[in-house]
N, C-alpha and C. Protein backbone atom coordinates (compact mmCIF):
# COMPACT_ATOMS: atom_id res chain seq x y z
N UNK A 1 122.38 49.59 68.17
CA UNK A 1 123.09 50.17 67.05
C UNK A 1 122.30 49.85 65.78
N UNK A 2 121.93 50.97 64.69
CA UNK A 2 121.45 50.76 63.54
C UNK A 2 122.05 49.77 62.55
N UNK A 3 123.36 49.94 62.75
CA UNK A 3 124.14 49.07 61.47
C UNK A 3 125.26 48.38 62.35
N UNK A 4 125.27 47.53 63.08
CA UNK A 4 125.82 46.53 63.60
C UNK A 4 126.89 45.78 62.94
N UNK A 5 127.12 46.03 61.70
CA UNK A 5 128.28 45.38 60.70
C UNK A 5 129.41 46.95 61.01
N UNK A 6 128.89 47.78 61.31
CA UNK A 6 129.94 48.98 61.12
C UNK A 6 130.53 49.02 62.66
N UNK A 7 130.29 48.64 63.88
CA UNK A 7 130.70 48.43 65.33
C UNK A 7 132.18 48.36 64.92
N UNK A 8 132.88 48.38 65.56
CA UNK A 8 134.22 48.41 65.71
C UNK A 8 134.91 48.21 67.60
N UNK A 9 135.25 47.37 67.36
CA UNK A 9 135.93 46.83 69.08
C UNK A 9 137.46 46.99 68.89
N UNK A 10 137.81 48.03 70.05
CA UNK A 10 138.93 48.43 70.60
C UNK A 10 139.75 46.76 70.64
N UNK A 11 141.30 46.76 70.37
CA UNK A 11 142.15 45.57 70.36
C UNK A 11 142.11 44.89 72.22
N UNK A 12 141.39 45.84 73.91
CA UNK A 12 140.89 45.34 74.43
C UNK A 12 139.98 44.77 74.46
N UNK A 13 139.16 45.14 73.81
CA UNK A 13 137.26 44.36 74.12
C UNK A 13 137.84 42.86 72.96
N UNK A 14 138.49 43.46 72.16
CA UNK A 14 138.80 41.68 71.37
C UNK A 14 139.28 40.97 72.01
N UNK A 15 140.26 41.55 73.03
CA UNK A 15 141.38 40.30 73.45
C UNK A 15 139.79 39.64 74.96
N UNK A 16 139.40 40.78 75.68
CA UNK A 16 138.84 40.54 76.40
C UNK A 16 137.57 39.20 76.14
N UNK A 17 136.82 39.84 74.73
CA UNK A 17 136.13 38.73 74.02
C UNK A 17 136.37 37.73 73.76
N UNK A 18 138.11 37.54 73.48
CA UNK A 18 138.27 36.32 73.30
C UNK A 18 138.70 34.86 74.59
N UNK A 19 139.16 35.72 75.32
CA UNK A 19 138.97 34.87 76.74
C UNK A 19 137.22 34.45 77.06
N UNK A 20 136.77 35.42 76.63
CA UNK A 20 135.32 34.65 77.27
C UNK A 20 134.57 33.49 76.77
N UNK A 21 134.83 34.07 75.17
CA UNK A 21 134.64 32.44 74.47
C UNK A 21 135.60 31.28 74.52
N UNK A 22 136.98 31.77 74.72
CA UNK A 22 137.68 30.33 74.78
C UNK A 22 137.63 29.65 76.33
N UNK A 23 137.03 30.07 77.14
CA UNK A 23 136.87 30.02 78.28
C UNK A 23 135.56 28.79 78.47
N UNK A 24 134.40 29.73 77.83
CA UNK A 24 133.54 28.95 76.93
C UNK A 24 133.85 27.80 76.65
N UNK A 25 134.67 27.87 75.53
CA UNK A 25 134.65 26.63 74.98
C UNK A 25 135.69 25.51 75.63
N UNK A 26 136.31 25.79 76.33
CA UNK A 26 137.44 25.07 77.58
C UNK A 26 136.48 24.01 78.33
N UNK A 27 135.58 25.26 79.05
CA UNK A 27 134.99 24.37 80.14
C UNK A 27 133.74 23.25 79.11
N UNK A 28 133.51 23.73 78.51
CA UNK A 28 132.48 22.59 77.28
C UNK A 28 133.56 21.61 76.83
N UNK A 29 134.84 21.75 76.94
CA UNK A 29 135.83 20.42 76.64
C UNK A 29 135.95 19.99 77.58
N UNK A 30 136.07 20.29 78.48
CA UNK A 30 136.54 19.50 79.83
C UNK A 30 135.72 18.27 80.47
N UNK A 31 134.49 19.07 80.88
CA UNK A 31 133.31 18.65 81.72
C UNK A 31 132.07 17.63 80.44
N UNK A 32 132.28 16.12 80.69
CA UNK A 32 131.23 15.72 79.82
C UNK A 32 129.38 15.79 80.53
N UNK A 33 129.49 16.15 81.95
CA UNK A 33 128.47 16.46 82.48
C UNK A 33 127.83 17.97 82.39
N UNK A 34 126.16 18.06 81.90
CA UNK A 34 125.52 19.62 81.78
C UNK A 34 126.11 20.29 82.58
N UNK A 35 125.54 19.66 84.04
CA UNK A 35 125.42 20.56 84.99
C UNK A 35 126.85 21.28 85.44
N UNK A 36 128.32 20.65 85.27
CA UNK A 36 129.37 21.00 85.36
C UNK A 36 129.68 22.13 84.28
N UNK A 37 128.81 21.96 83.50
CA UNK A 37 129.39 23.05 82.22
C UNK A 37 128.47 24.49 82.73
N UNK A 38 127.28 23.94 82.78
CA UNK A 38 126.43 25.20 83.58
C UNK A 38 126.63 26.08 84.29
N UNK A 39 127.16 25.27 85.15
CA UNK A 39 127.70 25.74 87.10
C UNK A 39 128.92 26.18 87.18
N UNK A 40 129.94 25.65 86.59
CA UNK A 40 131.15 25.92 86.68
C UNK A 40 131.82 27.05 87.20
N UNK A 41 131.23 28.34 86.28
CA UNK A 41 131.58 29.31 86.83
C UNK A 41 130.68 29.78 88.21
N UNK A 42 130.21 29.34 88.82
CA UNK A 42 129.72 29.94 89.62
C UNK A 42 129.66 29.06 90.91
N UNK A 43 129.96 28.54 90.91
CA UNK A 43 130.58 27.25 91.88
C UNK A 43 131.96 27.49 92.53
N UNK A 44 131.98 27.99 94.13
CA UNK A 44 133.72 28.07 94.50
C UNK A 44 134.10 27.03 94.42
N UNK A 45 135.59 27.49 93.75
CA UNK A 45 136.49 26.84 93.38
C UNK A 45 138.06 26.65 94.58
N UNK A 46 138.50 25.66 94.99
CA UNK A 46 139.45 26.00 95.92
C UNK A 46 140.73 25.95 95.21
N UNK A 47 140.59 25.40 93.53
CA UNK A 47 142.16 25.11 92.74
C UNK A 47 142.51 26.56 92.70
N UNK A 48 144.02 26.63 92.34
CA UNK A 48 145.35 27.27 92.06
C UNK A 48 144.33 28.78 92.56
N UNK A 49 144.62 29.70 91.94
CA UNK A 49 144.29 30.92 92.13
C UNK A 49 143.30 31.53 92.65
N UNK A 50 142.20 30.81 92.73
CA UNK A 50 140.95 30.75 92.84
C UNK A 50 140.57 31.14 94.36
N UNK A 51 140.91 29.94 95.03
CA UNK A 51 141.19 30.25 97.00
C UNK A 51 139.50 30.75 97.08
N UNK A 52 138.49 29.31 96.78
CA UNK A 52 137.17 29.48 97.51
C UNK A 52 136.58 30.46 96.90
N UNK A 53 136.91 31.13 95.65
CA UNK A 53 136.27 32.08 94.82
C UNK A 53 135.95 31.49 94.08
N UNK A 54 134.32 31.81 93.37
CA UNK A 54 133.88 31.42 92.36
C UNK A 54 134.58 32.02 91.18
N UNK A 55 134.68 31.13 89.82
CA UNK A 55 135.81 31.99 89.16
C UNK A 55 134.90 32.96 88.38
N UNK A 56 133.71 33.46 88.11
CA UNK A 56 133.04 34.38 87.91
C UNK A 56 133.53 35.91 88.43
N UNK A 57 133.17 35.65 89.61
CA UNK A 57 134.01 36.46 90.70
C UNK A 57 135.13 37.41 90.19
N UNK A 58 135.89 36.13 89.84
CA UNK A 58 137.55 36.57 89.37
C UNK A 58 137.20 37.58 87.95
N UNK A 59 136.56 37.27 87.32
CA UNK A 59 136.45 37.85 86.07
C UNK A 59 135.35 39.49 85.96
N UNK A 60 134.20 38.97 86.82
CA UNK A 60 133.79 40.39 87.00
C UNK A 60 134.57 41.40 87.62
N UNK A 61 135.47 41.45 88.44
CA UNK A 61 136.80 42.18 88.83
C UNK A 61 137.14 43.16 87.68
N UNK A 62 136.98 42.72 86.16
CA UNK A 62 137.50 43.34 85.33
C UNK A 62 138.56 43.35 85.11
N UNK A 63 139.70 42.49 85.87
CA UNK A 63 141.28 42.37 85.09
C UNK A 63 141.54 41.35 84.39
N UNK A 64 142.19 42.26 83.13
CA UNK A 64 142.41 41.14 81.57
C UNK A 64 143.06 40.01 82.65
N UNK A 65 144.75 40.25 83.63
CA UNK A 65 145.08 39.11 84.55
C UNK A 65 144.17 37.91 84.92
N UNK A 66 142.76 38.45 85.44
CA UNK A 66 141.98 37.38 86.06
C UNK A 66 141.36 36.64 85.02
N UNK A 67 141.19 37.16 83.84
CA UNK A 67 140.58 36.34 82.33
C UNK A 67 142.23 35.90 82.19
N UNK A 68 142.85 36.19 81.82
CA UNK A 68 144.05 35.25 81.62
C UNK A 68 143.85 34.06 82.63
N UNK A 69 144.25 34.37 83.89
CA UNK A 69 144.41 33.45 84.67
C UNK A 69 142.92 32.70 84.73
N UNK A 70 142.14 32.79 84.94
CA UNK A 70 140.90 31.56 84.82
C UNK A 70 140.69 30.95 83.24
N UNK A 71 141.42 31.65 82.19
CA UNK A 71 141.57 30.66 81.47
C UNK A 71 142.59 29.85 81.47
N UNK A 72 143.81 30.29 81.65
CA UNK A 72 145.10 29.12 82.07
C UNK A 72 144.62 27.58 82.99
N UNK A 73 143.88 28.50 83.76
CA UNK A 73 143.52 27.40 84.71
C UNK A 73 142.67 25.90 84.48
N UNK A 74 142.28 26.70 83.10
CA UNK A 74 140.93 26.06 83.10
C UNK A 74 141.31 25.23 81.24
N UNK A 75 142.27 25.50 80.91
CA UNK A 75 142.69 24.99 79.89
C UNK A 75 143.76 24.18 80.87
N UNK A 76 144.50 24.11 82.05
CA UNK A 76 145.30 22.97 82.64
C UNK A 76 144.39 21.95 83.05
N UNK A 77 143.22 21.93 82.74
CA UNK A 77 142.46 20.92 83.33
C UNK A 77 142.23 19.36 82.68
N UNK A 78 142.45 20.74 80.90
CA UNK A 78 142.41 19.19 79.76
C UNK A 78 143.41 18.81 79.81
N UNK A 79 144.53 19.66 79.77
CA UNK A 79 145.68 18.75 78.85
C UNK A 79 146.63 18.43 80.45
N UNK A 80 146.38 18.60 81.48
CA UNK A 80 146.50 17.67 83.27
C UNK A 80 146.31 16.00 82.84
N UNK A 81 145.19 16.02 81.71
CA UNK A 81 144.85 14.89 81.79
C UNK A 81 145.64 13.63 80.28
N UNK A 82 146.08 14.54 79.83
CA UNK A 82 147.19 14.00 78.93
C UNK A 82 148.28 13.15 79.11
């Protein structure tokens, strides 16, 4: 795009955008190890919803549900530990 300040994102691609960064930034709270922050998504997972799916997986699917749900999941991880 020539003028990149003029883009405009549908109220999906925002909500969608914003699961990916808070998702982002979840698993960078959680995990004080690189390689856990690295891998994470791509590593099967056997917790809650997941069932041996990498949660990548879940999200290339394309349902806002599966970005909801792998972020729920993944924000119960910090505050589990509360």
């Amino acid at each position: 795009m020539k003028t990149p300040e003029k883009a405009r994102l549908s109220r999906d691609q925002q909500t969608r955008l914003s699961y990916i960064l808070n998702i982002y930034q979840l698993i960078r709270m959680s995990f004080n190890n690189q390689a856990n922050v690295d891998n994470f998504m791509s590593l099967k997972n056997y917790n809650g919803q997941f069932k041996g799916r990498r949660p990548i997986d879940m999200l290339l699917e394309g349902s806002i549900e599966n970005m909801r749900d792998t972020y729920r999941h993944i924000d119960s991880l910090i505050y589990a530990r509360w």
